[in-house]
Protein backbone atom coordinates (compact mmCIF):
# COMPACT_ATOMS: atom_id res chain seq x y z
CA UNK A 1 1.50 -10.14 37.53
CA UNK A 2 5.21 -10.43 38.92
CA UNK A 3 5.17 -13.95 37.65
CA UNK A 4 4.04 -13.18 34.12
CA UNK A 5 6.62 -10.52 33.73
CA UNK A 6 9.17 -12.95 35.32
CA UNK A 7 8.35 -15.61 32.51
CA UNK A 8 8.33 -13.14 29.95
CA UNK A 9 12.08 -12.62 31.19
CA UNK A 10 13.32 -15.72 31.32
CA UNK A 11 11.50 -16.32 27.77
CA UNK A 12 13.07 -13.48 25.76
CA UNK A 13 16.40 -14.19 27.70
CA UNK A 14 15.99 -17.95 26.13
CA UNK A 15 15.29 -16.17 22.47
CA UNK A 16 18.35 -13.99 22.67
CA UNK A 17 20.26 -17.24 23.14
CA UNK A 18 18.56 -19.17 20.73
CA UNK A 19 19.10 -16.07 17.88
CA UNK A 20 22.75 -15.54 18.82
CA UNK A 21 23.69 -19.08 18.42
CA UNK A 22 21.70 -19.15 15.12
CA UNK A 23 23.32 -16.20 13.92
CA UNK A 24 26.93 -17.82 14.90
CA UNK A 25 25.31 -21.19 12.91
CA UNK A 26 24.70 -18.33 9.62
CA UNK A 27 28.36 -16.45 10.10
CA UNK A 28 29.81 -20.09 9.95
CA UNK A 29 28.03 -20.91 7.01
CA UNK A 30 28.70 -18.29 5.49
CA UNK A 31 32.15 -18.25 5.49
CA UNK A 32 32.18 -21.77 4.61
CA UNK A 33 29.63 -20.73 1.22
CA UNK A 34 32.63 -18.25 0.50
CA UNK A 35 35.87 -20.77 0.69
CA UNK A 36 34.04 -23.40 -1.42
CA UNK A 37 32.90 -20.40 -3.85
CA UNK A 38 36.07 -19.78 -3.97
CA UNK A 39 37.43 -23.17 -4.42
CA UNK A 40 34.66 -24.03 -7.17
CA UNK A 41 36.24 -20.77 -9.03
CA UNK A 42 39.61 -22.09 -9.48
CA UNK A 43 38.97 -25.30 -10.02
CA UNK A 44 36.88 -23.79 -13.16
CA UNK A 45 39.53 -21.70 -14.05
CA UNK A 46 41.84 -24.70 -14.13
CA UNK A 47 39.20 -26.73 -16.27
CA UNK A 48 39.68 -23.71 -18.81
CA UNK A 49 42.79 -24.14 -18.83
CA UNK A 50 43.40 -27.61 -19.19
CA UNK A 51 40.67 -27.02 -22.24
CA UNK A 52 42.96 -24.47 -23.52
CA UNK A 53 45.94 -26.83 -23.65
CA UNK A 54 44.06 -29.43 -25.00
CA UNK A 55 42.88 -27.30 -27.93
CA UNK A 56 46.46 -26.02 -28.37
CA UNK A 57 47.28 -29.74 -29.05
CA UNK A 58 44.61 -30.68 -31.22
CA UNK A 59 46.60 -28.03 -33.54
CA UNK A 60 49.90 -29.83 -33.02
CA UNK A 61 50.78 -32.84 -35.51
CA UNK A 62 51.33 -36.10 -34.10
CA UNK A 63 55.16 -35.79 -34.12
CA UNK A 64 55.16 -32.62 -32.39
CA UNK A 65 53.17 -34.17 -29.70
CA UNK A 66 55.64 -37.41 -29.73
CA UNK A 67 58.51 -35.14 -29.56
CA UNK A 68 57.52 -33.13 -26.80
CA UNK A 69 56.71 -36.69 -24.64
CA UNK A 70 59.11 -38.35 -25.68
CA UNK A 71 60.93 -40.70 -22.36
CA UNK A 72 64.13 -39.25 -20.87
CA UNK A 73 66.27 -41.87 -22.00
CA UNK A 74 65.86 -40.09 -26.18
């Protein structure tokens, strides 16, 4: 009987392990999940806006375009 319980010991001491690093494994994750959230929003936001400017252009004539990239040397 002293064996048993001894097993069942050194089992649920391997389980606690085995959950705490799985839980570090999820935290990491996680947090990783959230920066690239993150990074996928601004990167969308900049899309929009490059979108935005490119419709504000579409409005401009084709001299007002020219004028505005026109080379340093003008």
């Amino acid at each position: 009987m002293t064996d048993k319980i001894q097993d069942l010991e050194i089992l649920i001491a391997h389980l606690t392990e085995e959950v705490r690093e799985l839980n570090d494994i999820v935290t990491s994750q996680s947090k990783e999940i959230d920066t690239l959230k993150a990074y996928t929003k601004l990167k969308i936001d900049e899309l929009k806006s490059n979108i935005g400017d490119l419709d504000k252009e579409d409005s401009k004539s084709v001299s007002d375009v020219a004028a505005e990239s026109r080379p340093p040397h003008y």
